[in-house]
Protein backbone atom coordinates (compact mmCIF):
# COMPACT_ATOMS: atom_id res chain seq x y z
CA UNK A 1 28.96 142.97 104.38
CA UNK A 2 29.01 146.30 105.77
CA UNK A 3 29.55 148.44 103.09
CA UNK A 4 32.38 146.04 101.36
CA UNK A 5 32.12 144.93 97.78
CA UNK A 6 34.38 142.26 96.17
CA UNK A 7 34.75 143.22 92.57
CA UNK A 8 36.34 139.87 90.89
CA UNK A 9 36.45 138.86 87.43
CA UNK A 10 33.99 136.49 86.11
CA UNK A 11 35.01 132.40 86.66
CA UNK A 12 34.24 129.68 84.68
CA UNK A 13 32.08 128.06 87.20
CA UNK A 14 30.15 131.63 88.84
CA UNK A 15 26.90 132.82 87.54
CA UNK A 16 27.15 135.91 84.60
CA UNK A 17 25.94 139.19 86.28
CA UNK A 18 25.94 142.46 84.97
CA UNK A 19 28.57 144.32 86.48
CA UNK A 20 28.71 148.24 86.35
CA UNK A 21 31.69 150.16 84.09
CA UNK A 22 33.10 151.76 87.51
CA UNK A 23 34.01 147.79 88.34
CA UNK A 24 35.17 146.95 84.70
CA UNK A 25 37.57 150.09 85.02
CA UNK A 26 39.12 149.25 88.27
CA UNK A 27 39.83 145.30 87.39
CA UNK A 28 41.63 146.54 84.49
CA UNK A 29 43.44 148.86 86.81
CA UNK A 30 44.17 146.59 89.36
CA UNK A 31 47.75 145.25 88.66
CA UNK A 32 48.77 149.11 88.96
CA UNK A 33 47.11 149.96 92.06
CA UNK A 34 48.67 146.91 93.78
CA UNK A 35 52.48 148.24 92.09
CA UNK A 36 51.27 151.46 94.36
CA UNK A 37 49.50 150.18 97.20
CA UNK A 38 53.45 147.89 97.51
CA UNK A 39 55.93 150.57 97.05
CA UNK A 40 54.20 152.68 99.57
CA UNK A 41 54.85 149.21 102.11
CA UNK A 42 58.05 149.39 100.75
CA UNK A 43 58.89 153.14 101.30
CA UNK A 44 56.99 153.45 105.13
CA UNK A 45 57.92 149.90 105.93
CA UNK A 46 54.86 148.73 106.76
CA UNK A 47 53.85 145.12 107.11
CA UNK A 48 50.54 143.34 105.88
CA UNK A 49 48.39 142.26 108.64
């Protein structure tokens, strides 16, 4: 995938896989960098493409 990673929580149905602490810390964090990544859309009025 080119250099992309999908970091998701675990599912019921997906296989258990170690995942590293970097990944653990951003899911946790990841309601407040969407509140950012929004209100900078909001402020430059940009539009999701």
């Amino acid at each position: 995938m080119n250099g992309i990673q999908f970091v998701t929580k675990l599912k019921n149905n997906m296989r258990n896989s170690l995942m590293s602490i970097a990944d653990k810390i951003l899911l946790r964090k990841r309601a407040l960098i969407e509140i950012v990544n929004d209100e900078l859309k909001n402020i430059a009025q940009i539009e999701h493409s």
